[in-house]
N, C-alpha and C. Protein backbone atom coordinates (compact mmCIF):
# COMPACT_ATOMS: atom_id res chain seq x y z
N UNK A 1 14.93 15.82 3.96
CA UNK A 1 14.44 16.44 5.17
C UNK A 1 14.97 15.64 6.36
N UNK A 2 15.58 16.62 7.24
CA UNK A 2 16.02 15.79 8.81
C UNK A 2 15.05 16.13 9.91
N UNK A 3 15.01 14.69 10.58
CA UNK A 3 13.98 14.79 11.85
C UNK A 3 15.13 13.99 12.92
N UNK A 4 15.12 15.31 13.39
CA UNK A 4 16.16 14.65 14.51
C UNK A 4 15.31 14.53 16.19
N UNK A 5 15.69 13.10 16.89
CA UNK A 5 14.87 12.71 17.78
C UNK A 5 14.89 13.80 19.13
N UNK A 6 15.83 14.63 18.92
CA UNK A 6 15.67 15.76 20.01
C UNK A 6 14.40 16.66 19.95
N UNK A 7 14.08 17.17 18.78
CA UNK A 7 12.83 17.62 18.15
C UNK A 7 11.46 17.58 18.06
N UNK A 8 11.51 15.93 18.12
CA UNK A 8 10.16 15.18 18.07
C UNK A 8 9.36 15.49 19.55
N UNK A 9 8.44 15.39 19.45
CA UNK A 9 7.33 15.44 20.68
C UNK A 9 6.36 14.13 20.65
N UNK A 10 6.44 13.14 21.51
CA UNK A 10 5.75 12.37 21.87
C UNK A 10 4.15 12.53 21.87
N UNK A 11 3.27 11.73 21.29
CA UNK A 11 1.64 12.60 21.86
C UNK A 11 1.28 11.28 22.80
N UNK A 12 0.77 12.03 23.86
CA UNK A 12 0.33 10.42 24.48
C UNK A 12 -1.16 10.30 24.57
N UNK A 13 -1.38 8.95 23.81
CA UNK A 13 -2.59 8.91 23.24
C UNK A 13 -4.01 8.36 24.83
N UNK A 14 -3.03 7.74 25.88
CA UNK A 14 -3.73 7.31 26.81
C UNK A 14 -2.82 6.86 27.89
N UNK A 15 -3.63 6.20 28.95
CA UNK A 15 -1.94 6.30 30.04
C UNK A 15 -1.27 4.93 29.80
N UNK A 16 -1.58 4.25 28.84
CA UNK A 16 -0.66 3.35 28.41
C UNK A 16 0.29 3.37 26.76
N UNK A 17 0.00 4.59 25.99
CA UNK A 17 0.43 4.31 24.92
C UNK A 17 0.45 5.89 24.63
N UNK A 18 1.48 6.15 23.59
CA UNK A 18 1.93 7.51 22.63
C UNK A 18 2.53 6.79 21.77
N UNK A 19 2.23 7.89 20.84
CA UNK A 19 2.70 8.04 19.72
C UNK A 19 4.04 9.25 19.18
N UNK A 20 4.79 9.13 18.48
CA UNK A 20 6.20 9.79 17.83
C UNK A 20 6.05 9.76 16.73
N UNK A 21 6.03 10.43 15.79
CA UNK A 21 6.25 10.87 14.34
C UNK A 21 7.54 10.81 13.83
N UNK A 22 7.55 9.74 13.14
CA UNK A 22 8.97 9.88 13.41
C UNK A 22 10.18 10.79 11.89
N UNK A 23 9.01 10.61 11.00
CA UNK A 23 9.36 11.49 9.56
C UNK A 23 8.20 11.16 8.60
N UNK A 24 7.98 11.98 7.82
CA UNK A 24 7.05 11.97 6.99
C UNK A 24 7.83 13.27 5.63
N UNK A 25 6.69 12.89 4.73
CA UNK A 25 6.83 13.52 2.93
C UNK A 25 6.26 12.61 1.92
N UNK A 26 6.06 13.28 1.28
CA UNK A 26 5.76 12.67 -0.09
C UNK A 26 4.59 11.78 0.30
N UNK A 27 5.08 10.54 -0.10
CA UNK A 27 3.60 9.61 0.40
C UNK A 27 3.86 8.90 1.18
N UNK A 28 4.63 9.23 2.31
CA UNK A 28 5.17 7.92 3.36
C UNK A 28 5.17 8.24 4.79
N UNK A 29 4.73 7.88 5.60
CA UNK A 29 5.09 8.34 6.96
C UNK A 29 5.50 7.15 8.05
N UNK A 30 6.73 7.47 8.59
CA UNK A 30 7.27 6.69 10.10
C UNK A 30 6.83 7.15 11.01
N UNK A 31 6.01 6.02 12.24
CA UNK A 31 5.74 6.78 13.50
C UNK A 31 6.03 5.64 14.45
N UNK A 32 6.57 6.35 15.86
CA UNK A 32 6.92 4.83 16.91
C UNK A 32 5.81 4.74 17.85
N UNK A 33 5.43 3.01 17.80
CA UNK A 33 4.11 3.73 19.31
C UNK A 33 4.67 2.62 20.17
N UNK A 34 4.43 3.83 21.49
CA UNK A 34 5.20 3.03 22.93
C UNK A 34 4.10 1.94 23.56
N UNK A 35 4.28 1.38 24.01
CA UNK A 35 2.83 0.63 24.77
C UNK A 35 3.33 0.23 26.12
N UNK A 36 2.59 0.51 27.14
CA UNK A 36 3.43 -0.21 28.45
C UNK A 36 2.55 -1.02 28.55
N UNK A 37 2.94 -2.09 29.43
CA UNK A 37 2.28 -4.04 29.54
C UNK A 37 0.97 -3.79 29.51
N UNK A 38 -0.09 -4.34 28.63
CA UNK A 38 -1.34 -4.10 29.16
C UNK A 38 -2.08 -3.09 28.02
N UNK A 39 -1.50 -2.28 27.68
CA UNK A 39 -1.71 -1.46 26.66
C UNK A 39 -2.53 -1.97 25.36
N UNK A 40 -3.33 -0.88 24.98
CA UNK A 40 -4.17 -1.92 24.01
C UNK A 40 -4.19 -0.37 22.53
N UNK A 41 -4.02 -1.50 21.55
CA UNK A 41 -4.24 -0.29 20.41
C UNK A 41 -5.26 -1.45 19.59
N UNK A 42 -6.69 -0.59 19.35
CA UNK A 42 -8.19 -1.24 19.36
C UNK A 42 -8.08 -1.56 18.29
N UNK A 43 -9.15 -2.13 17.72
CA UNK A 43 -9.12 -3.10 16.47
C UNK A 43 -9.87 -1.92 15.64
N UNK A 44 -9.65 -1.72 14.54
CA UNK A 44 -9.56 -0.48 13.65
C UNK A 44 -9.54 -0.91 12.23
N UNK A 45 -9.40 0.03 11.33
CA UNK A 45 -9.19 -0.23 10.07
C UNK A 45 -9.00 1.18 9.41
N UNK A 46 -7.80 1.37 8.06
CA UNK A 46 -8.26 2.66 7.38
C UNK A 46 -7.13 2.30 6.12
N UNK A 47 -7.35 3.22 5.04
CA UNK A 47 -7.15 3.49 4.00
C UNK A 47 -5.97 3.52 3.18
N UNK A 48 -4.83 3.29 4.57
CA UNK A 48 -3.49 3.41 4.44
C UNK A 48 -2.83 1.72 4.11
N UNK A 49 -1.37 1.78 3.53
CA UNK A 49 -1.01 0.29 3.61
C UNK A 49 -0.09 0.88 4.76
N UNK A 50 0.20 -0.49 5.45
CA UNK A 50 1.12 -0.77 6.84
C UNK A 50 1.42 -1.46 7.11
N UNK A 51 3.05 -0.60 7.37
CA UNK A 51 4.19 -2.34 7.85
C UNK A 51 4.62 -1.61 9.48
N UNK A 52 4.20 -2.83 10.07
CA UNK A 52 4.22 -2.91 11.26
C UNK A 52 6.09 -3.53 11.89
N UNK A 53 7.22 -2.81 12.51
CA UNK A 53 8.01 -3.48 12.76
C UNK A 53 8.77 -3.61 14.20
N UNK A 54 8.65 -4.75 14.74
CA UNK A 54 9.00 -4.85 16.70
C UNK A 54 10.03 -4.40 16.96
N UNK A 55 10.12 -3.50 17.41
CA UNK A 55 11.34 -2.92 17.89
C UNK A 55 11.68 -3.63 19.29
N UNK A 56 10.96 -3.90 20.15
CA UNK A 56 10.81 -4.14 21.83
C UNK A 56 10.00 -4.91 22.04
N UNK A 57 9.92 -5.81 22.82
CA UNK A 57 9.00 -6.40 23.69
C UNK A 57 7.81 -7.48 22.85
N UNK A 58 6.85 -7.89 23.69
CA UNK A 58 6.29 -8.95 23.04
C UNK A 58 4.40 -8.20 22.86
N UNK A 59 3.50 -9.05 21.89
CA UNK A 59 2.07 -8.42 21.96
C UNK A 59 1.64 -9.35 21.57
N UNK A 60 0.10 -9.23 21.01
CA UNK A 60 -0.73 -9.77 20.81
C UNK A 60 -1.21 -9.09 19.64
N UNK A 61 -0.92 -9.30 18.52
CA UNK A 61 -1.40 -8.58 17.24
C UNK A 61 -2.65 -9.63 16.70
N UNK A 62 -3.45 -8.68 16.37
CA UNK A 62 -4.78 -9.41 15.58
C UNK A 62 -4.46 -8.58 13.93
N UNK A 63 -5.01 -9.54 13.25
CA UNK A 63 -4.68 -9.23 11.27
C UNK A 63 -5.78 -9.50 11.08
N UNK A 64 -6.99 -9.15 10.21
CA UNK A 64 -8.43 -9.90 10.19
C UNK A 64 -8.54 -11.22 11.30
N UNK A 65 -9.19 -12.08 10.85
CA UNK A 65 -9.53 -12.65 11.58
C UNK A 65 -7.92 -13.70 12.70
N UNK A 66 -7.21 -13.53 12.17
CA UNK A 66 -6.08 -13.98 12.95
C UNK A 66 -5.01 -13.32 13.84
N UNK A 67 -5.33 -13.85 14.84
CA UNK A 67 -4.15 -13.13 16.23
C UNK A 67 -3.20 -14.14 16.66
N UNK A 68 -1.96 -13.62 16.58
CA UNK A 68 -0.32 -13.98 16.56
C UNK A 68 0.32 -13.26 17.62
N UNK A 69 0.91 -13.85 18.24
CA UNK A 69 2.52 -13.48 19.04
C UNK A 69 3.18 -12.97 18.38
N UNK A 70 3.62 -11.75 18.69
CA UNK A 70 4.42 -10.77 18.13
C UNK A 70 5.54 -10.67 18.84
N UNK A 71 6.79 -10.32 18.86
CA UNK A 71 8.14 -9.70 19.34
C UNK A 71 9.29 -9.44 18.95
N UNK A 72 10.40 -8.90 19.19
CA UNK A 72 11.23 -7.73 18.62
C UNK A 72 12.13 -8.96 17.38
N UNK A 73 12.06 -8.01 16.20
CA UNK A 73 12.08 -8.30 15.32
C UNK A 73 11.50 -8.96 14.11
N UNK A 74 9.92 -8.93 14.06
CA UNK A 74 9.06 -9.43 13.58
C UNK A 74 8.45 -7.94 12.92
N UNK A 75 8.06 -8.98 11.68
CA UNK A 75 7.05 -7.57 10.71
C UNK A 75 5.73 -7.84 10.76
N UNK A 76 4.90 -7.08 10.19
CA UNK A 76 3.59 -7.43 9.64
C UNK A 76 3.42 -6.55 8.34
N UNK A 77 2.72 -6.95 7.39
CA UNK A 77 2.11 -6.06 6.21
C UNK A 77 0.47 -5.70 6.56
N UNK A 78 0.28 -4.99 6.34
CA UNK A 78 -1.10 -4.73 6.58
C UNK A 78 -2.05 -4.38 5.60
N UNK A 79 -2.62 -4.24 4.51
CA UNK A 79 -3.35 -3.93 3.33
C UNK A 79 -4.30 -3.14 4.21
N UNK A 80 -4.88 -2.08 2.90
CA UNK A 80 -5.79 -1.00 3.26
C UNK A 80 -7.14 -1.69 3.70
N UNK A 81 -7.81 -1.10 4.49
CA UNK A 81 -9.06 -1.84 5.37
C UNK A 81 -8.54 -2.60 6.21
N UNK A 82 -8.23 -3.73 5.85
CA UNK A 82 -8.21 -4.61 7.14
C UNK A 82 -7.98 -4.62 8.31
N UNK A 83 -9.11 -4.85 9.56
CA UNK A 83 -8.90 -4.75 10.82
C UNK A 83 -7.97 -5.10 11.50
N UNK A 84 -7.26 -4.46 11.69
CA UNK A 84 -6.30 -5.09 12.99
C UNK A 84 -5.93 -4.32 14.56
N UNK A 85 -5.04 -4.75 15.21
CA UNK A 85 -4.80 -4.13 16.32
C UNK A 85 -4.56 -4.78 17.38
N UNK A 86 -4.11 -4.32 18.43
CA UNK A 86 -2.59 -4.97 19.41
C UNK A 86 -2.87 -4.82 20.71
N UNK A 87 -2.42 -5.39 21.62
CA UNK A 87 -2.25 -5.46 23.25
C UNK A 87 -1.18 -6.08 23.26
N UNK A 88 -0.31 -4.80 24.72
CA UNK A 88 1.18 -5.38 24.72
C UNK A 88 0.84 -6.64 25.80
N UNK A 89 1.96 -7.66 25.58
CA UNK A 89 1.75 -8.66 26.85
C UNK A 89 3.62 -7.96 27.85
N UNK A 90 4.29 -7.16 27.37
CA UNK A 90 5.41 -6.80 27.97
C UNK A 90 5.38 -5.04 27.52
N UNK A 91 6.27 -4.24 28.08
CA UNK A 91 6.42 -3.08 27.39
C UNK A 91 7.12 -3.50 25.68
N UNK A 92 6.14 -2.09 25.24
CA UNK A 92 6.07 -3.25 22.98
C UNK A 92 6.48 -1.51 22.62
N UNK A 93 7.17 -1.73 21.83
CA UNK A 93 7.72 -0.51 20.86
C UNK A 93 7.53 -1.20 19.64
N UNK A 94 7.26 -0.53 18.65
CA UNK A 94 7.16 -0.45 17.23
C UNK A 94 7.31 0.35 16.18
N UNK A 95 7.82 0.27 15.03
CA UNK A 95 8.01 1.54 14.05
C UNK A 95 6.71 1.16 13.44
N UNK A 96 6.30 1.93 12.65
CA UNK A 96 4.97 1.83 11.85
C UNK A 96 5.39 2.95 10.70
N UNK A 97 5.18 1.99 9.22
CA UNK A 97 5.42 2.82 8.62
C UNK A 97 4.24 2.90 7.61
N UNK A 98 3.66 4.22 7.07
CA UNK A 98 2.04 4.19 6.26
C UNK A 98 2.63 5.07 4.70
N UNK A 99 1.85 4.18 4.02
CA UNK A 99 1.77 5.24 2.74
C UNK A 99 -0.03 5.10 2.24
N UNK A 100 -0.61 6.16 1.94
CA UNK A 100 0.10 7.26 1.95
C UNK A 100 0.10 7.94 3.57
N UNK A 101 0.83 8.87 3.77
CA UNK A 101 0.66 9.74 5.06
C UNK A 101 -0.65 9.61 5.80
N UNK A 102 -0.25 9.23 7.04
CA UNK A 102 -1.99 9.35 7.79
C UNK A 102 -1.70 10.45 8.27
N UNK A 103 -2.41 11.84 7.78
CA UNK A 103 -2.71 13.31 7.43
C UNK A 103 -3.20 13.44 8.78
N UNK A 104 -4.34 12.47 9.40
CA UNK A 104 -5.56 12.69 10.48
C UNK A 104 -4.14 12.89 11.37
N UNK A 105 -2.97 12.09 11.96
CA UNK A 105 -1.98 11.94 12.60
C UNK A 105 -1.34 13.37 12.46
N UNK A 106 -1.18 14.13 11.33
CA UNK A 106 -0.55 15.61 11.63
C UNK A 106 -1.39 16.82 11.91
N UNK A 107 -2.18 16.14 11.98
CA UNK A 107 -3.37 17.49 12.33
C UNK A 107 -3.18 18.04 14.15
């Protein structure tokens, strides 16, 4: 299946951050989220595993109880449950990739 970036539609989740889909199937889904400086994606948790990867700019990632400096070219793994979640300290791009599919995201 091709997802070509002309296609895609941005959702913007708040006036600092959207989200891009970037391909999905089977049990896997890519999505990019934009963040401009300041931007905060809340401390959360769900069911999915997730690798987090910096495309841009620098943040503030929290993993359970530990928060790290993040920036372009850095990963994270994420295991199912565990809280985490981000504030950009610069404009922060990221790929995010989930298995299985976060479904709630194509609705």
């Amino acid at each position: 299946m091709f997802f070509f970036e002309k296609d895609l539609k941005p959702l913007q989740l708040d006036e600092k951050s959207k989200r891009t889909i970037k391909a999905h199937g089977g049990s896997l889904m890519a999505s990019e989220m934009h963040f401009s400086a300041g931007g905060v994606g809340a401390l959360h948790s769900h069911p999915h595993e997730q690798i987090v990867y910096v495309l841009e700019g620098e943040a503030e990632f929290t993993l359970g109880n530990e928060t790290r400096r993040i920036a372009k070219g850095d990963s994270i793994y994420i295991a199912p449950d565990v809280v985490h979640g981000v504030v950009a300290i610069t404009a922060f791009k990221a790929l995010d990739i989930f298995s299985p599919q976060r479904e709630d995201f194509l609705r």
